[in-house]
C-alpha atoms as a PDB file:
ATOM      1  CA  UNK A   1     -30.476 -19.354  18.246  1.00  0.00           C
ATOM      2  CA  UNK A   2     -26.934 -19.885  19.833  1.00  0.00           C
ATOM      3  CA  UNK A   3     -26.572 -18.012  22.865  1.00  0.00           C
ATOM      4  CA  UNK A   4     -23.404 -15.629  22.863  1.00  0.00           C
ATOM      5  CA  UNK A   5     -21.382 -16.114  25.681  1.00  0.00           C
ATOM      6  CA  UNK A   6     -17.607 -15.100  27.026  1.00  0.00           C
ATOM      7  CA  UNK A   7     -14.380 -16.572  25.858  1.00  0.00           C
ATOM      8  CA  UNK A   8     -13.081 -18.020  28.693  1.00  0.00           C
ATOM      9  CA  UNK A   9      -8.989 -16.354  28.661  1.00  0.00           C
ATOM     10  CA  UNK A  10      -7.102 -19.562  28.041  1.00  0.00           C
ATOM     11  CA  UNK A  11      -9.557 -20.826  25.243  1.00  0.00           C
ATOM     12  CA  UNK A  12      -9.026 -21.592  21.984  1.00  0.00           C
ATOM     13  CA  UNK A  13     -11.549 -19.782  19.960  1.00  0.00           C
ATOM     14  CA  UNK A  14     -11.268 -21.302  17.109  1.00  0.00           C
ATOM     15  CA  UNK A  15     -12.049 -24.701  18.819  1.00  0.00           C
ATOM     16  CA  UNK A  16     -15.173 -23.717  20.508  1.00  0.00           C
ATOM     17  CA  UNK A  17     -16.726 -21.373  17.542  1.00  0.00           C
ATOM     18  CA  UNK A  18     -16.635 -24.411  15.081  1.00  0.00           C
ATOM     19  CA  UNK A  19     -17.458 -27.186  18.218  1.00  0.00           C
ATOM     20  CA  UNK A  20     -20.588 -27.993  16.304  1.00  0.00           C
ATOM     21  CA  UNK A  21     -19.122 -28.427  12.469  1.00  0.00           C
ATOM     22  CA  UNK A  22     -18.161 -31.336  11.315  1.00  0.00           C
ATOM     23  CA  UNK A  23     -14.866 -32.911  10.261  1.00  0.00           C
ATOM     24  CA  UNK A  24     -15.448 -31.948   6.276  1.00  0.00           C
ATOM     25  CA  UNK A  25     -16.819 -28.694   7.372  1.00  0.00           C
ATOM     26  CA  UNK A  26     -13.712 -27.291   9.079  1.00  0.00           C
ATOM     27  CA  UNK A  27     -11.224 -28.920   6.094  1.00  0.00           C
ATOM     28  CA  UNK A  28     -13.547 -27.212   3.931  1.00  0.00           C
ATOM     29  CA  UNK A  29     -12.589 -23.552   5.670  1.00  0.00           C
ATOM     30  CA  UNK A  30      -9.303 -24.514   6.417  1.00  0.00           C
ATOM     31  CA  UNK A  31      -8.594 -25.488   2.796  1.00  0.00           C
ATOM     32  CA  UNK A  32     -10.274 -22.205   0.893  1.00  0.00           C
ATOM     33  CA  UNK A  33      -8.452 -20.269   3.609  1.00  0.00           C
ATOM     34  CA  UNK A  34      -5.247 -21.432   2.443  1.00  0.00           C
ATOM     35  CA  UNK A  35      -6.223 -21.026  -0.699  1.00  0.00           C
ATOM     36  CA  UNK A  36      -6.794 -17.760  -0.638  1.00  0.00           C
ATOM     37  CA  UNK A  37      -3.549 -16.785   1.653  1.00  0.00           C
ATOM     38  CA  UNK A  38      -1.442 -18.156  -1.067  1.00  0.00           C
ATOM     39  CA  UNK A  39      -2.761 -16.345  -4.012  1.00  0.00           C
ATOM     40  CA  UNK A  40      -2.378 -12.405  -4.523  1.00  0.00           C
ATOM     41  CA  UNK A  41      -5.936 -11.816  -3.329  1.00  0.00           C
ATOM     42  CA  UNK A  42      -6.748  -9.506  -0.506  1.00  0.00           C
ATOM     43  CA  UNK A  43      -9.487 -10.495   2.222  1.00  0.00           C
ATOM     44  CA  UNK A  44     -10.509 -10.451   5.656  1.00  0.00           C
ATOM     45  CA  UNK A  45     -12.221 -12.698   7.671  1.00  0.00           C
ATOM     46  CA  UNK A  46     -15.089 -11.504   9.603  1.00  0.00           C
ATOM     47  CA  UNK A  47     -18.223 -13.125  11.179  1.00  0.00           C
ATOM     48  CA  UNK A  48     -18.500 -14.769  14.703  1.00  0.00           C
ATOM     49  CA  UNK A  49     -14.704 -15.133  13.737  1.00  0.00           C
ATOM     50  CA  UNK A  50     -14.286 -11.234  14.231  1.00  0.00           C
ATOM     51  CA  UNK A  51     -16.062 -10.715  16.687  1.00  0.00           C
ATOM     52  CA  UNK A  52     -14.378 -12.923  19.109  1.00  0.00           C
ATOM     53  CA  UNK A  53     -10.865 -11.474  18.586  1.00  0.00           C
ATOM     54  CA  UNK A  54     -12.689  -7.882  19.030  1.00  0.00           C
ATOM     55  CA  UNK A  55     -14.757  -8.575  21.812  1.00  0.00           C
ATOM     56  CA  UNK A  56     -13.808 -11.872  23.471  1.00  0.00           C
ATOM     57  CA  UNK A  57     -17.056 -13.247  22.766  1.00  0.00           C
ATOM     58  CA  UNK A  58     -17.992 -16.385  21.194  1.00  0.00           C
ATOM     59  CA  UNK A  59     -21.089 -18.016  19.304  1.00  0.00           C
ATOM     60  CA  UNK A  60     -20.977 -21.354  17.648  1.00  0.00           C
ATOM     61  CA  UNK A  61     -20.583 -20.855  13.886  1.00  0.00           C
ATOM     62  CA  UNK A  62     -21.626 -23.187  11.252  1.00  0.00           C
ATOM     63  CA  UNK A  63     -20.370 -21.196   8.680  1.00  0.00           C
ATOM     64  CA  UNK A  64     -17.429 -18.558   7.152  1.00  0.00           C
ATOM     65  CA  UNK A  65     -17.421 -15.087   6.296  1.00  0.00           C
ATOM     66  CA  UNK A  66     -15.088 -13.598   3.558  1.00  0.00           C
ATOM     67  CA  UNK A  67     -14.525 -10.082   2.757  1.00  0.00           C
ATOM     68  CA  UNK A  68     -13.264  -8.638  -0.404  1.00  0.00           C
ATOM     69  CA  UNK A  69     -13.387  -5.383  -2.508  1.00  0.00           C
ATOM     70  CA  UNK A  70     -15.678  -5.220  -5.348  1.00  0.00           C
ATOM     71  CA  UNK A  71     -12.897  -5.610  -7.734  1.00  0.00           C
ATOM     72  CA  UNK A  72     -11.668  -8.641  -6.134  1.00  0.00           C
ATOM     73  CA  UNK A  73     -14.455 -10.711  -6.437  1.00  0.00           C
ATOM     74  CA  UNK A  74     -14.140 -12.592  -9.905  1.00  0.00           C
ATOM     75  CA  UNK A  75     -10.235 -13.464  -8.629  1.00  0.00           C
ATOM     76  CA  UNK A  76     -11.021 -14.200  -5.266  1.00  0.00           C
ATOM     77  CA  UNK A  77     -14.047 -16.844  -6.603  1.00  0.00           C
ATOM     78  CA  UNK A  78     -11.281 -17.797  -9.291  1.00  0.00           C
ATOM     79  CA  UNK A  79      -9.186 -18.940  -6.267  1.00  0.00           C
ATOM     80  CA  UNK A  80     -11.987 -20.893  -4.927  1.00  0.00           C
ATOM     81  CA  UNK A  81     -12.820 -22.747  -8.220  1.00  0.00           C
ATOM     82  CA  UNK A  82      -9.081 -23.647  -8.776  1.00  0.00           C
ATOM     83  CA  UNK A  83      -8.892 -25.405  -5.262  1.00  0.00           C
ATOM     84  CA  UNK A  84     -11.999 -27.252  -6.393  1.00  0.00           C
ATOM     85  CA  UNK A  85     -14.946 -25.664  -4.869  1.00  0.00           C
ATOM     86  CA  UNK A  86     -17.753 -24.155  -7.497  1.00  0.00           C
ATOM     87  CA  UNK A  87     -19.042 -21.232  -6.715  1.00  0.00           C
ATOM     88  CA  UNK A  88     -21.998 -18.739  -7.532  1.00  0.00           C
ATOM     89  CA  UNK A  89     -22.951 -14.846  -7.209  1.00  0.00           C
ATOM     90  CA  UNK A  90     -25.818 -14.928  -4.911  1.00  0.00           C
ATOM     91  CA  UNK A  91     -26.643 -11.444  -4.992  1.00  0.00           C
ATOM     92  CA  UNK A  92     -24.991  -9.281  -7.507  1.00  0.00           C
ATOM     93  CA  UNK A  93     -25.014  -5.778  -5.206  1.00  0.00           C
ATOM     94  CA  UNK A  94     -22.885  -7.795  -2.223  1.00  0.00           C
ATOM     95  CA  UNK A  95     -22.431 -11.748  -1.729  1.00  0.00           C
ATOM     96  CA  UNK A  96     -21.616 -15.166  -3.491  1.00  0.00           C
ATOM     97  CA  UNK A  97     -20.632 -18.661  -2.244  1.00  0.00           C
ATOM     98  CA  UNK A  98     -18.692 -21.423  -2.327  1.00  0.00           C
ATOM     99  CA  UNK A  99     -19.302 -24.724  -1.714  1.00  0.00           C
ATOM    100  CA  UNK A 100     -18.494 -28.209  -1.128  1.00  0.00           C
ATOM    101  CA  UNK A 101     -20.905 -30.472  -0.666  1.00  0.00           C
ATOM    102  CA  UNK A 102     -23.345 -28.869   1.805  1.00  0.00           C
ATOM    103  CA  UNK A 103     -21.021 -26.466   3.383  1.00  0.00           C
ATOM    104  CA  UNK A 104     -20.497 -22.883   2.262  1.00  0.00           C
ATOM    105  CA  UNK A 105     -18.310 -19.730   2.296  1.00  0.00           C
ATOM    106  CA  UNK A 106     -19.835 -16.664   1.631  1.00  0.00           C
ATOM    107  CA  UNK A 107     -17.828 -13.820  -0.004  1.00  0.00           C
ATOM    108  CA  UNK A 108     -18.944 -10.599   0.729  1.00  0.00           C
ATOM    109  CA  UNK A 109     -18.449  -7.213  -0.616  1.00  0.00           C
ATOM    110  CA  UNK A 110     -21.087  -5.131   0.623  1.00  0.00           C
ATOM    111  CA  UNK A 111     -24.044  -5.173   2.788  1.00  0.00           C
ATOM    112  CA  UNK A 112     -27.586  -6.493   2.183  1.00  0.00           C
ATOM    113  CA  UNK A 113     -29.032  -2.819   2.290  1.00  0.00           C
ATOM    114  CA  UNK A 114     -25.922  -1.894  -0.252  1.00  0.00           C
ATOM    115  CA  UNK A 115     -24.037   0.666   2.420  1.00  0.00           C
ATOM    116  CA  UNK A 116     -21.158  -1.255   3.697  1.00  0.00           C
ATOM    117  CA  UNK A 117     -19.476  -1.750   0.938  1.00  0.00           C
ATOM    118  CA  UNK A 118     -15.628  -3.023   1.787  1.00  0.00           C
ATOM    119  CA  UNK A 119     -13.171  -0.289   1.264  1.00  0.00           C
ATOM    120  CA  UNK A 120      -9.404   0.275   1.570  1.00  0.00           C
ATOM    121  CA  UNK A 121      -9.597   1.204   5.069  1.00  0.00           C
ATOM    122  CA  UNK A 122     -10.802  -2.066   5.895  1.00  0.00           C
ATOM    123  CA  UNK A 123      -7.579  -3.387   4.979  1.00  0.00           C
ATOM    124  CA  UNK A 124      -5.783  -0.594   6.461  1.00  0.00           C
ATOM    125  CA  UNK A 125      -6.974  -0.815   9.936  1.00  0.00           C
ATOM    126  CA  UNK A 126      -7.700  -5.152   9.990  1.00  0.00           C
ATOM    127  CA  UNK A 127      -6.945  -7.190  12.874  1.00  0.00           C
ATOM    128  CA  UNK A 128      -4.828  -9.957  12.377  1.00  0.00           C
ATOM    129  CA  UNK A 129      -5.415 -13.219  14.001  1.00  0.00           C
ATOM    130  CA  UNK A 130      -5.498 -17.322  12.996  1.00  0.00           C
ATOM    131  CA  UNK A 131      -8.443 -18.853  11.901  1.00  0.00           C
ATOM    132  CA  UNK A 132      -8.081 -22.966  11.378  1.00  0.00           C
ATOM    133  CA  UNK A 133      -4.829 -22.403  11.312  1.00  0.00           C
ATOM    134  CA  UNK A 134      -4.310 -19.841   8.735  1.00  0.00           C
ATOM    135  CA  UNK A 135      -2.708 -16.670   9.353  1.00  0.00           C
ATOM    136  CA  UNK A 136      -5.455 -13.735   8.410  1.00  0.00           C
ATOM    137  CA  UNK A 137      -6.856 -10.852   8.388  1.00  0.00           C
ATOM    138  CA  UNK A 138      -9.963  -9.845  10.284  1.00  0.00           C
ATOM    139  CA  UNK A 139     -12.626  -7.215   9.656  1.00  0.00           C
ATOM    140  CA  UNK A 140     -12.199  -4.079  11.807  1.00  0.00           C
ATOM    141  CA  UNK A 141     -13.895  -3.098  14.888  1.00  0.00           C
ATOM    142  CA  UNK A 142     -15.238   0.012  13.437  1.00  0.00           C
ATOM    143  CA  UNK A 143     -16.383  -1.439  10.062  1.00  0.00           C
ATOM    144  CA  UNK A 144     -17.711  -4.341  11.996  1.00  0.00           C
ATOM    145  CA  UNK A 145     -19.932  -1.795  14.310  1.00  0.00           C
ATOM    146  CA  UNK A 146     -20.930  -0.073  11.000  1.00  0.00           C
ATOM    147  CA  UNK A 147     -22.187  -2.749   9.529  1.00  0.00           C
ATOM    148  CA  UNK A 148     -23.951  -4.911  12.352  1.00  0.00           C
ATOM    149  CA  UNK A 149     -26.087  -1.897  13.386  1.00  0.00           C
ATOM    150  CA  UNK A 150     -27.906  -1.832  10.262  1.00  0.00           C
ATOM    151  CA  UNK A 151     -28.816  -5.562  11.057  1.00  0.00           C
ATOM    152  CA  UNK A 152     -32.171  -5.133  12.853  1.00  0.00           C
ATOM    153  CA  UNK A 153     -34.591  -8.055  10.705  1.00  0.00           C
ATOM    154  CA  UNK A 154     -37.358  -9.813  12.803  1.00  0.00           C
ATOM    155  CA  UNK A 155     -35.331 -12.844  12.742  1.00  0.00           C
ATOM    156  CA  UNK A 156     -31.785 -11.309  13.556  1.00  0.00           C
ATOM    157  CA  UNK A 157     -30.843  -8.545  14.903  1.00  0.00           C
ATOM    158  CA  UNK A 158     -26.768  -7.699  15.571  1.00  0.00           C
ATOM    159  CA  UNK A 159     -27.420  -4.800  17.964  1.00  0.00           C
ATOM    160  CA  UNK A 160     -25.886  -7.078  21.086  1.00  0.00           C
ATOM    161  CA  UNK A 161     -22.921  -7.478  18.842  1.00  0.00           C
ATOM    162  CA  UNK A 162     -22.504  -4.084  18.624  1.00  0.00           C
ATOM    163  CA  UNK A 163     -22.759  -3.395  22.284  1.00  0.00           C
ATOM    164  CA  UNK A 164     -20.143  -6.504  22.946  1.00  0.00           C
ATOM    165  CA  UNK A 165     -17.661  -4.470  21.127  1.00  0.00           C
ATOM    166  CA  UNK A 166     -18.105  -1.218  22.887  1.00  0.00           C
ATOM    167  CA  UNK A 167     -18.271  -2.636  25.967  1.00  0.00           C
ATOM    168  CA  UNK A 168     -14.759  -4.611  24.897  1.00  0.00           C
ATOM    169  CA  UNK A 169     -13.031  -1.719  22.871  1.00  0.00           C
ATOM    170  CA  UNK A 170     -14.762   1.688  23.364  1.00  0.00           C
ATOM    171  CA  UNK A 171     -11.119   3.425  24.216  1.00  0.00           C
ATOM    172  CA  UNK A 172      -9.447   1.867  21.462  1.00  0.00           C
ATOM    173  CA  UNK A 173     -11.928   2.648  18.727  1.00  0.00           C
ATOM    174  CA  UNK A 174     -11.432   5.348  16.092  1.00  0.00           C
ATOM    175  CA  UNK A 175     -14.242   7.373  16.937  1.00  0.00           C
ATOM    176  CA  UNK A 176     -13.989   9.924  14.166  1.00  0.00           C
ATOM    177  CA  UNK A 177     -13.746   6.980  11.630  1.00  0.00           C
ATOM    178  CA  UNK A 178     -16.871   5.629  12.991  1.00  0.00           C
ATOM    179  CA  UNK A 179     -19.236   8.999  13.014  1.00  0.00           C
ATOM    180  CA  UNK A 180     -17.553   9.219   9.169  1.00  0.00           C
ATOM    181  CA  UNK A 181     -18.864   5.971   8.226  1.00  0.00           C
ATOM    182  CA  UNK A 182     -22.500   6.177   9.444  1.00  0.00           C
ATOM    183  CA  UNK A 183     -22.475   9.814   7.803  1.00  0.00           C
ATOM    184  CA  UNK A 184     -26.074  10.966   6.819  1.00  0.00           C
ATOM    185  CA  UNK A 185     -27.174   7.582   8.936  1.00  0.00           C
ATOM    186  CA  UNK A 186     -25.969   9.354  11.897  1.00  0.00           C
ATOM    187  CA  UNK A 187     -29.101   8.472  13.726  1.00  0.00           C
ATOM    188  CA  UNK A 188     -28.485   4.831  13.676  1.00  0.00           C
ATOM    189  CA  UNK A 189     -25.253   5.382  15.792  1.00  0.00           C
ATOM    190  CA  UNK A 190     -26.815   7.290  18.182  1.00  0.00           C
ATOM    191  CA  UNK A 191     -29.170   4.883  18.760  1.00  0.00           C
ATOM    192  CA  UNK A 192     -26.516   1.978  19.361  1.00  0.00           C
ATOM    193  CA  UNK A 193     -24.880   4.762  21.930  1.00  0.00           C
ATOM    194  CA  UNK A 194     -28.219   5.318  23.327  1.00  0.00           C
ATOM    195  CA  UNK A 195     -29.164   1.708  23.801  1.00  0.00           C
ATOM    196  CA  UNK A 196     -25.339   1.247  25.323  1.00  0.00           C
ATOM    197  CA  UNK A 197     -25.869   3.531  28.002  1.00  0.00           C
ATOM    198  CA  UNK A 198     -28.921   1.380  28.905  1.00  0.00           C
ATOM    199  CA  UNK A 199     -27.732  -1.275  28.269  1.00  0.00           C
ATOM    200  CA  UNK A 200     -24.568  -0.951  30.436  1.00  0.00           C
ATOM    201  CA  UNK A 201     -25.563   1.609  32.900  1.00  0.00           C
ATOM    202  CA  UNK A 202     -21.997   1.625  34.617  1.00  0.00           C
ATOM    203  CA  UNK A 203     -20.440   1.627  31.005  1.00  0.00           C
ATOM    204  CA  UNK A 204     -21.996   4.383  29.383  1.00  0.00           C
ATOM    205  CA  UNK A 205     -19.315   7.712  30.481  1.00  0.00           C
ATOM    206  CA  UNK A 206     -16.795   5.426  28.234  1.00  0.00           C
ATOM    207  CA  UNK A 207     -18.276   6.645  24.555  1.00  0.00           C
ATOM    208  CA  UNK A 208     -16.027   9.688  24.351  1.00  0.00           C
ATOM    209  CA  UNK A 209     -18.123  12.925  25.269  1.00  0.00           C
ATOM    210  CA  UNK A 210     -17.655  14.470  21.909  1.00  0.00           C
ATOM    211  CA  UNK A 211     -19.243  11.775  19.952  1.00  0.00           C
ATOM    212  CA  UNK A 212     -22.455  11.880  22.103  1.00  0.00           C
ATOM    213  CA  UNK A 213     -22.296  15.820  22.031  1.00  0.00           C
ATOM    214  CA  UNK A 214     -21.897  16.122  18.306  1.00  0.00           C
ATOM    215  CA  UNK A 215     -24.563  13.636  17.332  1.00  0.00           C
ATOM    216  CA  UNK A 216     -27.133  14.951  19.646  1.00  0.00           C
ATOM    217  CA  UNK A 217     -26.319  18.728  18.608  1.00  0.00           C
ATOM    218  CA  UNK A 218     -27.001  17.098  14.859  1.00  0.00           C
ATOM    219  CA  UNK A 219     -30.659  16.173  16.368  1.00  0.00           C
ATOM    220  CA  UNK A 220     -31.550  19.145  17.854  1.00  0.00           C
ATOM    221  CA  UNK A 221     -30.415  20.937  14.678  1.00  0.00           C
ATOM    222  CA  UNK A 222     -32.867  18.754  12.486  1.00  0.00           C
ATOM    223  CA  UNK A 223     -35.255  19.433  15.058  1.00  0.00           C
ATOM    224  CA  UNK A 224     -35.236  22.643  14.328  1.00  0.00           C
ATOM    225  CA  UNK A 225     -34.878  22.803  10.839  1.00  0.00           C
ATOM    226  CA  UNK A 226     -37.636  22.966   8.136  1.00  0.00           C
ATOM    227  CA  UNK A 227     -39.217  19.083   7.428  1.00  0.00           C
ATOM    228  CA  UNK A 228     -37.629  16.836   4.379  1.00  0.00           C
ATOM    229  CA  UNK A 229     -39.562  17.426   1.240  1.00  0.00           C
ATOM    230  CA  UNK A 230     -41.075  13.819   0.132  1.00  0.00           C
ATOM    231  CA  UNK A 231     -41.884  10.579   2.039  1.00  0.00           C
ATOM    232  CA  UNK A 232     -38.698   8.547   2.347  1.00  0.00           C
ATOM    233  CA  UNK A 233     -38.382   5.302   4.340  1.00  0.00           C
ATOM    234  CA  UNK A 234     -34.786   4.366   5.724  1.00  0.00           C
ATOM    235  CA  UNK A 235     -36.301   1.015   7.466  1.00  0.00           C
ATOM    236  CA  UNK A 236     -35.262  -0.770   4.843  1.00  0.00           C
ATOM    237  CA  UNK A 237     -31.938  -0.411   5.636  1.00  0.00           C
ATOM    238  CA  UNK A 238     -32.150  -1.739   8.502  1.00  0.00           C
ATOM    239  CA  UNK A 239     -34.789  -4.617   7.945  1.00  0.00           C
ATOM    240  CA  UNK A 240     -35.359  -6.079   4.274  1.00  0.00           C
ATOM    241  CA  UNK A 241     -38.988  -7.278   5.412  1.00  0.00           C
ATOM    242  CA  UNK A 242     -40.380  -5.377   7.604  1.00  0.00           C
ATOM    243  CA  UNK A 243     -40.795  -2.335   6.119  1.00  0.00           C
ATOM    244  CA  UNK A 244     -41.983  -3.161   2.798  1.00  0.00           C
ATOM    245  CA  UNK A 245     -45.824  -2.353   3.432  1.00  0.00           C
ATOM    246  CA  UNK A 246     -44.711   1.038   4.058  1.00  0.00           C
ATOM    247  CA  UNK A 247     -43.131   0.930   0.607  1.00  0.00           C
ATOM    248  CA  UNK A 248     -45.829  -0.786  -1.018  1.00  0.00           C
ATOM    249  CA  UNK A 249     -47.795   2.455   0.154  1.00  0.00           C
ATOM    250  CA  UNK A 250     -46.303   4.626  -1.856  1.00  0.00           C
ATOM    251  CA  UNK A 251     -43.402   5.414   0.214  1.00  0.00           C
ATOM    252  CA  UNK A 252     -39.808   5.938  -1.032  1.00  0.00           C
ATOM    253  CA  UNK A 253     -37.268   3.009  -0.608  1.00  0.00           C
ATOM    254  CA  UNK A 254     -33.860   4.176   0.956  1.00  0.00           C
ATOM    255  CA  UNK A 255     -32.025   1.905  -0.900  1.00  0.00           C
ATOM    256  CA  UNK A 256     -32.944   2.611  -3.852  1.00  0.00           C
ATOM    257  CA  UNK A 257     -30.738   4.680  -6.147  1.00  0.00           C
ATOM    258  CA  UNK A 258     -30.046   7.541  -5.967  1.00  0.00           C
ATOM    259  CA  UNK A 259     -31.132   7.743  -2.309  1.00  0.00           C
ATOM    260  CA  UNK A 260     -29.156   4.724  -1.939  1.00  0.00           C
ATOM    261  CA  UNK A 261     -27.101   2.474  -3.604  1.00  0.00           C
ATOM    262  CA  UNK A 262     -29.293  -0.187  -5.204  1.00  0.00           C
ATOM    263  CA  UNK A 263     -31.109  -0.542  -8.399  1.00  0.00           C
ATOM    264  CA  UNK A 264     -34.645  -1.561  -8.357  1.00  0.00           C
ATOM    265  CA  UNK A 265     -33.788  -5.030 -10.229  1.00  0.00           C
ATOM    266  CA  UNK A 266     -31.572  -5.809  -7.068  1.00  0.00           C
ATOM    267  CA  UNK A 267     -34.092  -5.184  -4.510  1.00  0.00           C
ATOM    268  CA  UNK A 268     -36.453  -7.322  -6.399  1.00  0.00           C
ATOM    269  CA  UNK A 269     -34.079 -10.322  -6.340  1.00  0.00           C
ATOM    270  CA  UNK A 270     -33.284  -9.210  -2.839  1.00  0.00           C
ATOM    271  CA  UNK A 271     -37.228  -9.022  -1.647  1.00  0.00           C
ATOM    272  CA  UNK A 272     -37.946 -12.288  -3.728  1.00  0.00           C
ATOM    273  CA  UNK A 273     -35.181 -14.445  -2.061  1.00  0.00           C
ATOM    274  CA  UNK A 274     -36.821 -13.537   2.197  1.00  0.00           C
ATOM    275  CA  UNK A 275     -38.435 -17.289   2.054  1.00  0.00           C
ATOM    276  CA  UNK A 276     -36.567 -18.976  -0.224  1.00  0.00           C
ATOM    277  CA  UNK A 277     -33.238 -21.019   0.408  1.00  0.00           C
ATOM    278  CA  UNK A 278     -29.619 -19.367  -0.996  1.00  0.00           C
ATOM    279  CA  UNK A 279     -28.773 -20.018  -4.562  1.00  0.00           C
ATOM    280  CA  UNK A 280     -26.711 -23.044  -5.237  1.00  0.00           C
ATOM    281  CA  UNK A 281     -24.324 -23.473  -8.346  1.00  0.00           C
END
């Protein structure tokens, strides 16, 4: 795995994110970037891409990250065909791909686990930066916590992400905008502030006190509330894999609708794809 390191001040990120693609690979991003700027289709670059303009932190990237609403996706793969790259819909509840040759961008609109699905306010509060040389938009701090601290499989997990961007932007943040998107997940926040804290011992007195204050006055209030009636497991919003014996047993999948978001057809193609490579027009 590539380590994640600092941007020195005076580097080019864009440079030393893509130092390991090749030639074709970069023309390839460059190109469907520029594709997409000039048509009427809104999206956001996130990835590595984001989190080096939100947290000055870089890790080599082989690859490109689109965001677009739901609605968006047919024009924004439309685009993509048009400049000559064929595409598919990978997973119907949140990414396809385009390619050329052996290279890919993936177009999201949701989340794996179904909750972070892109909204207007991820357009209304985007960063704005240049990526191979195109003038765009990049995927918000606070969406960009949201969804990286669901992101806890046995092969990746995003929680130092999310730490890198506290550590970078904790007074800037919208902090109410943040609690509101975890809503009844509430306990996966905390645990990112938690493990910031220990993570960053001298760091931790910059979450604003009311966050940590409301969020532990929600535990103590569970605590002392009656049990939940049934036996529902949430790991499988945070790991696709490793909680699936526990569902197997007779245990209720969070993602599932109406729990969650997800029909049971799209969890099977979900669950079924763990060991095999992505789809490919």
């Amino acid at each position: 795995m590539e380590p994640t390191i600092a941007l020195p001040r005076d580097a080019d990120p864009n440079a030393i994110l893509a130092i390991d693609m090749t030639p074709e690979a970069r023309d390839f991003f460059a190109s469907a970037l520029r594709a997409l700027a000039a048509s009427d289709v809104p999206f956001l670059v996130g990835g590595a891409y984001a989190l080096a303009h939100h947290a000055g932190m870089r890790r080599r990237t082989r690859d490109l990250d689109v965001f677009v609403r739901r609605r968006d996706v047919g024009a924004a793969l439309l685009v993509l065909e048009n400049a000559g790259y064929p595409t598919c819909i990978a997973f119907p509840h949140w990414l396809a791909k385009a390619y050329s040759g052996s290279e890919h961008v993936d177009v999201i609109w949701s989340s794996g686990n179904g909750l972070a699905e892109v909204d207007d306010l991820w357009f209304e509060h985007a960063g704005r930066g240049e990526v191979f040389g195109v003038e765009v938009g990049l995927c918000p701090a606070e969406e960009t916590i949201f969804a990286k601290s669901f992101i806890q499989e046995r092969e990746r997990y995003d929680g130092a992400d999310v730490a890198h961007v506290l550590r970078a932007r904790c007074e800037d943040l919208d902090w109410p905008r943040i609690v509101a998107r975890f809503g009844d997940h509430w306990r996966v926040l905390l645990s990112q502030l938690i493990l910031f804290g220990f993570i960053y011992p001298t760091e931790q007195r910059r979450i604003p006190p009311w966050v940590m204050r409301d969020l532990l006055a929600r535990l103590e209030a569970e605590h002392a509330s009656p049990p939940e009636v049934g036996r529902v497991c949430r790991g499988t919003l945070l790991s696709r894999a490793q909680y699936l014996a526990d569902v197997s047993e007779g245990w209720d999948d969070a993602r599932l609708w109406p729990e969650g978001s997800m029909t049971s057809e799209e969890i099977a193609r979900w669950t079924a794809a763990i060991d095999q490579p992505p789809p490919h027009p």
